[in-house]
Protein backbone atom coordinates (compact mmCIF):
# COMPACT_ATOMS: atom_id res chain seq x y z
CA UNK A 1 -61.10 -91.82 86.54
CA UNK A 2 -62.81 -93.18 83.11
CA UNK A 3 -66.47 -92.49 82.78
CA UNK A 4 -67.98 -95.73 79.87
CA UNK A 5 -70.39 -94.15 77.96
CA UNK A 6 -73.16 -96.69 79.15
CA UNK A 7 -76.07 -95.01 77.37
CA UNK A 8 -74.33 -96.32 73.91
CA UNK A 9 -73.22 -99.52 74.88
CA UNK A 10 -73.54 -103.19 74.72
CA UNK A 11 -71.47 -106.13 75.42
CA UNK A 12 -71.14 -109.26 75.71
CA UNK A 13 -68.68 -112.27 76.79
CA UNK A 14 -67.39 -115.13 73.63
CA UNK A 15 -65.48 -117.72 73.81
CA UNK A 16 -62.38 -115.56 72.84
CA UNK A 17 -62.86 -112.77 75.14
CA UNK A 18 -66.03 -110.33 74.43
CA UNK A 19 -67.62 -107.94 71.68
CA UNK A 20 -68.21 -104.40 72.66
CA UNK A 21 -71.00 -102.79 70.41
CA UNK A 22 -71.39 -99.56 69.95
CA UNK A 23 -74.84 -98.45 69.69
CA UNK A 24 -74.10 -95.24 67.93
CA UNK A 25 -72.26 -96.10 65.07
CA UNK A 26 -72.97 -99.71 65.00
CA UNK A 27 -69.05 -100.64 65.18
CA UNK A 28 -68.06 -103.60 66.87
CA UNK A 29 -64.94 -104.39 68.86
CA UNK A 30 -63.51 -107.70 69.79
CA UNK A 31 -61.98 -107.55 73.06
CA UNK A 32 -59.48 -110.64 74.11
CA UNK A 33 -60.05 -112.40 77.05
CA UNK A 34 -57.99 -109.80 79.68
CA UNK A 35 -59.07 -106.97 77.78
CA UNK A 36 -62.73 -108.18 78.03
CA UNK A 37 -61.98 -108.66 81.79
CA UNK A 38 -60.36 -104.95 82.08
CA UNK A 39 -63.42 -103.87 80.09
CA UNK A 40 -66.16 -105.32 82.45
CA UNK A 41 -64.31 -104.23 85.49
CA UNK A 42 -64.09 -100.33 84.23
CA UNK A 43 -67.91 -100.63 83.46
CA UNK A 44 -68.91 -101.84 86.95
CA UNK A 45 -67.07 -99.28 88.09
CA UNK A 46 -63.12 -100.36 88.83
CA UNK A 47 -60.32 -97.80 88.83
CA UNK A 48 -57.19 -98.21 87.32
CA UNK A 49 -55.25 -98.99 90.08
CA UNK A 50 -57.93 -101.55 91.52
CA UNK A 51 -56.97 -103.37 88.25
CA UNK A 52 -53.47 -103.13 88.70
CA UNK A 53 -53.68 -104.31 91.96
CA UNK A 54 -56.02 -107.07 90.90
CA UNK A 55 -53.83 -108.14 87.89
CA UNK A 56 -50.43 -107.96 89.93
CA UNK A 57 -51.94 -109.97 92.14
CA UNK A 58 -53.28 -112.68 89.56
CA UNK A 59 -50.32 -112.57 86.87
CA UNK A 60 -47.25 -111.94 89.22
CA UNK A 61 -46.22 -109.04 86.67
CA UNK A 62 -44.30 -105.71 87.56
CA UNK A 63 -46.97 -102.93 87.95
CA UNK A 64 -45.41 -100.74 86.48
CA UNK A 65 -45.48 -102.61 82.87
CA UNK A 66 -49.32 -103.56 84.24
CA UNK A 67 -49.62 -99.54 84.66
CA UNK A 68 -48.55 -98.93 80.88
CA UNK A 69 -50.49 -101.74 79.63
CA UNK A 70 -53.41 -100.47 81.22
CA UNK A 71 -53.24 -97.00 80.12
CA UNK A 72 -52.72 -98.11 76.49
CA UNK A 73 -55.89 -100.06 76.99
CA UNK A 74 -57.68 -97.27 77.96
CA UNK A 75 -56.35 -94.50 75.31
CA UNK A 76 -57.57 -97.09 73.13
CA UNK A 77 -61.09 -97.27 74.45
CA UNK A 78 -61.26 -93.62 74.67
CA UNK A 79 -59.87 -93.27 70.99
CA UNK A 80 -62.77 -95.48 70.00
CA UNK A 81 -65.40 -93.44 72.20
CA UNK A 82 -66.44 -96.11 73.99
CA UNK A 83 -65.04 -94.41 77.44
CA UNK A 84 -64.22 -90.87 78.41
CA UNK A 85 -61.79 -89.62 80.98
């Protein structure tokens, strides 16, 4: 389960994905389109495997490369202290 670290947060959709803004230390992170998606769904509340089933469903890929994908998504935003696990 991640936990986003709403209290230091912003975000908002572009044309080439979204911008995540941390509020803390003013850093800003561009986001692609499915990585914007997979960020908005963890913030309303998604697991993981409601995204891999989502995604599998959508994109026709193997879950188990969706499953690594993910998880490199989310070491990222947990690297970058945007989420927590």
């Amino acid at each position: 389960m991640v936990k986003i670290n709403k209290d230091r947060i912003n975000y908002r959709e572009e044309e080439f994905g979204g911008l995540v803004v941390d509020t803390k230390t003013g850093k800003i992170f561009k986001l692609n389109k499915t990585g914007y998606k997979l960020f908005c769904a963890l913030y309303n509340g998604s697991t993981v495997e409601d995204l891999i089933n989502t995604l599998q469903n959508e994109l026709k890929i193997d879950k188990d490369v969706l499953k690594t994908d993910i998880d490199h998504f989310i070491i990222e935003l947990v690297n970058r202290g945007l989420i927590s696990k």
